[in-house]
N, C-alpha and C. Protein backbone atom coordinates (compact mmCIF):
# COMPACT_ATOMS: atom_id res chain seq x y z
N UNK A 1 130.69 140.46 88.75
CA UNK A 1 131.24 140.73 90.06
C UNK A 1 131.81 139.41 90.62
N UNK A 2 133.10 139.50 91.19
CA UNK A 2 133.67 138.21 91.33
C UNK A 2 133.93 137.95 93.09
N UNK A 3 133.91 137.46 93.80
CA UNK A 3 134.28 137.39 95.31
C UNK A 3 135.60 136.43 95.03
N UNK A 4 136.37 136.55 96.32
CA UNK A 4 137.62 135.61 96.28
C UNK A 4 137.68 135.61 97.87
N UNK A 5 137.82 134.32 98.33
CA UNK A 5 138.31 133.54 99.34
C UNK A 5 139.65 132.93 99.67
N UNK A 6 140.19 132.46 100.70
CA UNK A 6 141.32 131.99 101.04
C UNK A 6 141.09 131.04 101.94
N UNK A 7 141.12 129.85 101.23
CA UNK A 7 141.55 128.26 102.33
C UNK A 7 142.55 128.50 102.73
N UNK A 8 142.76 128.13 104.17
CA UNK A 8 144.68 127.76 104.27
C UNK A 8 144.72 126.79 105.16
N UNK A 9 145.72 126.02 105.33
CA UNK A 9 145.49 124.54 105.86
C UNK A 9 145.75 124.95 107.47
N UNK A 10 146.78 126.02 107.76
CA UNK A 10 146.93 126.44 108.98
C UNK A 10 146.85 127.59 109.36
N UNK A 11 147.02 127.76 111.13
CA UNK A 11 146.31 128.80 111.83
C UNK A 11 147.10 130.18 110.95
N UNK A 12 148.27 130.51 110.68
CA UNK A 12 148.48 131.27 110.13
C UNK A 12 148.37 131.44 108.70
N UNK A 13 148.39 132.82 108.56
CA UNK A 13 148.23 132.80 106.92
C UNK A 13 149.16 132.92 106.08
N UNK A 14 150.12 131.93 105.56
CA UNK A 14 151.30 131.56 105.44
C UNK A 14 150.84 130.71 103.80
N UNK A 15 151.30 131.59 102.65
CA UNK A 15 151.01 131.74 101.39
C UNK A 15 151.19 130.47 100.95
N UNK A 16 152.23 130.04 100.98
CA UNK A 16 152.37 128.54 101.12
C UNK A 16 151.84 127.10 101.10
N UNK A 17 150.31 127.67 101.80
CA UNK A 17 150.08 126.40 102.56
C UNK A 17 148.18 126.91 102.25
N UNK A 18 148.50 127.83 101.31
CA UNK A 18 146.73 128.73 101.07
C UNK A 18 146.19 128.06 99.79
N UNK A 19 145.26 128.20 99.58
CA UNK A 19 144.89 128.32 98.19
C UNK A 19 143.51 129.50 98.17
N UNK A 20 143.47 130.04 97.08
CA UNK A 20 142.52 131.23 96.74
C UNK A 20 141.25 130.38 95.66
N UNK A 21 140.24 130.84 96.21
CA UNK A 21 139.17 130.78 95.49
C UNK A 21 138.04 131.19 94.83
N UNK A 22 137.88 132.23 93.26
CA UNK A 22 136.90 132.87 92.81
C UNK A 22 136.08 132.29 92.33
N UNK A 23 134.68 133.39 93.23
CA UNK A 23 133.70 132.94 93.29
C UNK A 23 132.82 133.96 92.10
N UNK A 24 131.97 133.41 91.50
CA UNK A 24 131.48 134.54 90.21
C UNK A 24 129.70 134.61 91.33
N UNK A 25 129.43 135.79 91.01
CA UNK A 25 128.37 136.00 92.21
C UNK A 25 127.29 136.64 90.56
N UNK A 26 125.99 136.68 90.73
CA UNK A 26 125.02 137.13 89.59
C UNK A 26 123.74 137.70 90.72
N UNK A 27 122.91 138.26 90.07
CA UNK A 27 121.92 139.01 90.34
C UNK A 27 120.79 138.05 90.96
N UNK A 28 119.88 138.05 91.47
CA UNK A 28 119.01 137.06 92.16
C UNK A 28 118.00 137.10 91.14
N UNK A 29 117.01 135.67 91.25
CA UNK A 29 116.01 135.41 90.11
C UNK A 29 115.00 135.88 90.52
N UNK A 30 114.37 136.69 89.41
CA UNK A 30 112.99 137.06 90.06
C UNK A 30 112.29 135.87 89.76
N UNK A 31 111.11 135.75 90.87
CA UNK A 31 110.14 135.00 90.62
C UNK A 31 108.63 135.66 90.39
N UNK A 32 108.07 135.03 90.15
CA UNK A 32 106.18 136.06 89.93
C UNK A 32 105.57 134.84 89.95
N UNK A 33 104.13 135.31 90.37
CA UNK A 33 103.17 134.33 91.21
C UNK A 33 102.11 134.69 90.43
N UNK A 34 102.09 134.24 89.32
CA UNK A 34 100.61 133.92 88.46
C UNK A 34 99.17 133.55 89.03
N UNK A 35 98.34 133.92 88.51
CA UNK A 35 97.20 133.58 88.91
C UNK A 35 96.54 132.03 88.39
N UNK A 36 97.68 131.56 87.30
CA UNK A 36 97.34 129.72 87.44
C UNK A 36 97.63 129.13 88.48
N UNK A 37 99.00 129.46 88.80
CA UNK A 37 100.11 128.80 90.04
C UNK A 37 99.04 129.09 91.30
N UNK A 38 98.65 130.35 91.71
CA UNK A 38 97.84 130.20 92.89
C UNK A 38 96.42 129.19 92.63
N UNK A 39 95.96 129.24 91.58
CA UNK A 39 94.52 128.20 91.34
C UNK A 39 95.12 126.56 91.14
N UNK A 40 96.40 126.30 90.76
CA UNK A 40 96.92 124.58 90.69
C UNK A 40 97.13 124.61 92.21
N UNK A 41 97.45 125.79 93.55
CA UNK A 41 97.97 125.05 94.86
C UNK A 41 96.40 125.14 95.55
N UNK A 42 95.41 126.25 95.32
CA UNK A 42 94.17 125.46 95.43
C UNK A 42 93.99 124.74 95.76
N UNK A 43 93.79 124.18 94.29
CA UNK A 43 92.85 122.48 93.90
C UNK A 43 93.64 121.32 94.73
N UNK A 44 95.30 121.69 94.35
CA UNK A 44 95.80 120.58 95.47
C UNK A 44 95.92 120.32 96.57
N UNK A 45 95.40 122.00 97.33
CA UNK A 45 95.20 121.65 98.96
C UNK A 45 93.78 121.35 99.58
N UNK A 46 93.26 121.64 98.46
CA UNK A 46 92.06 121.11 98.90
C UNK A 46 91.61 119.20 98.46
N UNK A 47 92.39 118.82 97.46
CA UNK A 47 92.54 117.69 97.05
C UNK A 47 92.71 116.59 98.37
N UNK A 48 94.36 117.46 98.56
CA UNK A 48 94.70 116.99 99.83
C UNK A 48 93.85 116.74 100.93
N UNK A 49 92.93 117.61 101.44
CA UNK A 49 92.60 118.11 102.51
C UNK A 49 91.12 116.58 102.08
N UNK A 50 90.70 116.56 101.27
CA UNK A 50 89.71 115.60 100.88
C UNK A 50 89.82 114.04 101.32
N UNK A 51 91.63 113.94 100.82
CA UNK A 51 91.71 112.60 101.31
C UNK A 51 92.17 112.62 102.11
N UNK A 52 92.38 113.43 103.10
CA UNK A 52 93.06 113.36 104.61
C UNK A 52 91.62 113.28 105.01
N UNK A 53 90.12 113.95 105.23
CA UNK A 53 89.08 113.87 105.57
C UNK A 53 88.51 112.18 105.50
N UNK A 54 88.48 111.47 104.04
CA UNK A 54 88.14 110.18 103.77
C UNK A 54 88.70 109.59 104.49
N UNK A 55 90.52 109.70 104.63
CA UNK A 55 91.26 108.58 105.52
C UNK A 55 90.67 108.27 106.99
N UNK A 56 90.77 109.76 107.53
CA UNK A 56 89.93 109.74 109.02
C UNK A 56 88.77 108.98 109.08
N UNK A 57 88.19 109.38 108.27
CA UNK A 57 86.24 108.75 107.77
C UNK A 57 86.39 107.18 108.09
N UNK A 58 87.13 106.26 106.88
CA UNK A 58 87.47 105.08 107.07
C UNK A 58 88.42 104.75 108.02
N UNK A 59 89.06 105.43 109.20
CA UNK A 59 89.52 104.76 110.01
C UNK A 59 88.42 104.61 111.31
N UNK A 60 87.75 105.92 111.51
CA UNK A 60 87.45 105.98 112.71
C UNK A 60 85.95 104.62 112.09
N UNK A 61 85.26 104.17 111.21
CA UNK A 61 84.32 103.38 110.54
C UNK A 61 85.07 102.04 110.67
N UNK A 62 86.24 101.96 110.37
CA UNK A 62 87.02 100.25 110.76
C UNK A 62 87.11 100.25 111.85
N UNK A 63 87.32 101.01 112.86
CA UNK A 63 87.22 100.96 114.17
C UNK A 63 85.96 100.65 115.13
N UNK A 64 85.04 101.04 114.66
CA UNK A 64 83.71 100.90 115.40
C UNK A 64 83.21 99.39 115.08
N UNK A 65 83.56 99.05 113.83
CA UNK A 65 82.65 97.65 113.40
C UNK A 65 83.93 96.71 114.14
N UNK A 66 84.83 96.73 114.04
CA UNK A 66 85.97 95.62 114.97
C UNK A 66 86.38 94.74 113.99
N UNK A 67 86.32 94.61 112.89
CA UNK A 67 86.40 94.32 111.26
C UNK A 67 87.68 95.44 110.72
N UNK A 68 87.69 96.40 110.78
CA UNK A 68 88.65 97.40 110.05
C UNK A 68 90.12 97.33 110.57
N UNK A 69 90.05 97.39 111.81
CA UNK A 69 91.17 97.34 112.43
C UNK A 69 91.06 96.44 114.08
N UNK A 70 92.39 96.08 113.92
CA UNK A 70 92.76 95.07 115.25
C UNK A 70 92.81 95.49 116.70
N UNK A 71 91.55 95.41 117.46
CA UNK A 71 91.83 96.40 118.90
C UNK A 71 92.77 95.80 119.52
N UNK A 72 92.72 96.91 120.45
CA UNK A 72 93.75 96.73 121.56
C UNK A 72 93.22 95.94 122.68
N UNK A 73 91.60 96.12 122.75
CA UNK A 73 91.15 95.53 123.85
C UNK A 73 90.72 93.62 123.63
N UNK A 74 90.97 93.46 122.50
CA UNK A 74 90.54 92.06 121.57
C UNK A 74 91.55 91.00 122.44
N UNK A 75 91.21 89.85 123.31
CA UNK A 75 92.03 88.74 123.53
C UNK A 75 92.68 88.58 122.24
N UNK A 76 93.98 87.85 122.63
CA UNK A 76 95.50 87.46 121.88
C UNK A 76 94.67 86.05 121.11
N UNK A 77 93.68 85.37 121.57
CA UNK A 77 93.50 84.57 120.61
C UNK A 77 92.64 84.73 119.17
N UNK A 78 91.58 85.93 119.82
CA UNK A 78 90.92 86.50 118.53
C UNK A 78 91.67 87.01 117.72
N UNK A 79 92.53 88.17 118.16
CA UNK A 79 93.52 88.53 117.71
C UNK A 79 94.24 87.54 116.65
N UNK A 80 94.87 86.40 117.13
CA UNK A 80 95.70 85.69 116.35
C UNK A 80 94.75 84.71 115.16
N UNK A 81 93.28 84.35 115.82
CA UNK A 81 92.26 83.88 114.49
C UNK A 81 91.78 85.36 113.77
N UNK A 82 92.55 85.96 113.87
CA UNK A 82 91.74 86.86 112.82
C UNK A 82 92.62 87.45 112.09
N UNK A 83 93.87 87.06 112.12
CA UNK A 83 95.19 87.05 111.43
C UNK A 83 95.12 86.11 110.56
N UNK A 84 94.94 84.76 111.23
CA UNK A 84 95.19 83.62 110.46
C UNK A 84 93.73 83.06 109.21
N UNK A 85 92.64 83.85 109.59
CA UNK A 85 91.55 83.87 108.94
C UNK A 85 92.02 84.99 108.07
N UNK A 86 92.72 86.22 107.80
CA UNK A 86 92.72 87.33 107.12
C UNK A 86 94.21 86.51 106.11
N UNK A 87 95.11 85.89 106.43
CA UNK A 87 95.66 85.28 105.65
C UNK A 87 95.72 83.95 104.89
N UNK A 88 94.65 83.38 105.50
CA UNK A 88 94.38 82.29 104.65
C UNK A 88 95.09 80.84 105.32
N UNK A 89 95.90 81.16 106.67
CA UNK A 89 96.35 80.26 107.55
C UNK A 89 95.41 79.04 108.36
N UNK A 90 95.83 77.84 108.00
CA UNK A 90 95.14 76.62 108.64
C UNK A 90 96.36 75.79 110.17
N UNK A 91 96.52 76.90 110.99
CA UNK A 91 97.59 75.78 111.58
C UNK A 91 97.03 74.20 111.91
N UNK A 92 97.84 73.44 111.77
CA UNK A 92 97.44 71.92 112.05
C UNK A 92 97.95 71.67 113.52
N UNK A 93 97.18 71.12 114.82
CA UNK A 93 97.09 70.94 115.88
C UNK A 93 98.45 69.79 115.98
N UNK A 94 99.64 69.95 116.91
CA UNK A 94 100.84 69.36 117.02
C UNK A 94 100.28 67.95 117.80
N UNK A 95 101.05 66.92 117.23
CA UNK A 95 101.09 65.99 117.76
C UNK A 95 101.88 65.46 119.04
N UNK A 96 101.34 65.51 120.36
CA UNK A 96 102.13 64.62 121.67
C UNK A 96 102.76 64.03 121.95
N UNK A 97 102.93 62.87 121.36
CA UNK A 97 103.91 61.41 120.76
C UNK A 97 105.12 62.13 120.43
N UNK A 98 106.11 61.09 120.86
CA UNK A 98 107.58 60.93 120.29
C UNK A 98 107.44 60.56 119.15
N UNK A 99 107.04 59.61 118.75
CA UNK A 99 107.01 58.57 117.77
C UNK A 99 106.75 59.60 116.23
N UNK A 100 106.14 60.41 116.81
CA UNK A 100 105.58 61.69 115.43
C UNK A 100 106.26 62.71 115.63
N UNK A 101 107.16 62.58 116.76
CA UNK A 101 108.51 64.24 116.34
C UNK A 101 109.71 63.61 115.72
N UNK A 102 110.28 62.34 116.21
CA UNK A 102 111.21 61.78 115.54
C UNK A 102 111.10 60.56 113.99
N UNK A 103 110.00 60.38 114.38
CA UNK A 103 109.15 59.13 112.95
C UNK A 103 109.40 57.75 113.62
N UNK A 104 109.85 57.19 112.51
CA UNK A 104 110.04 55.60 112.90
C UNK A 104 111.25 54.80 113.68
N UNK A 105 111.86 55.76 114.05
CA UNK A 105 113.31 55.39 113.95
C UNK A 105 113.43 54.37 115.19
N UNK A 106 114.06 53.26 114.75
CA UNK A 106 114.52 52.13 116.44
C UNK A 106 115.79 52.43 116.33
N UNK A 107 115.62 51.70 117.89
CA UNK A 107 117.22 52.38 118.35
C UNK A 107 117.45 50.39 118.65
């Protein structure tokens, strides 16, 4: 069974300016729903459903100890030593002096 269409570049339908297009049309696919296919979406929604349970588990557990995750209520300086302790950061305390932003230099 074939369908056919008509592009045309303008408002009228003026042969000219058309082009035709067959379309080959087929029967629809059956599908069937086995009794493996329902036991593999099972196991995987419940899989799922397991580590969505654990994730919650270990968030709301990093949250209580103040170790897991970074509060909101934590001063900006704990905050920032516990960044720089979690990466391995030593900042070195800046020196006051001219003499140690520019070096030796005479004028």
């Amino acid at each position: 069974m074939t369908d056919t269409f008509r592009l045309c570049l303008n408002a009228e339908n003026n042969p000219v300016n058309c082009v035709d297009f067959n379309m080959l049309r087929r029967k629809p696919t059956r599908l069937e729903l086995k009794l493996d296919d329902i036991d593999e979406f099972e196991s995987i929604r419940k899989d799922l459903e397991t580590r969505k349970k654990q994730k919650e588990d270990v968030e709301v557990i990093g949250g209580s100890d103040g170790e897991g995750a970074i509060g909101l209520s934590s001063d900006p300086k704990s905050r920032e030593q516990m960044i720089n302790d979690r990466i391995g950061y030593k900042p070195q305390p800046k020196p006051n002096n001219r003499s140690s932003q520019f070096g030796s230099l005479e004028f």
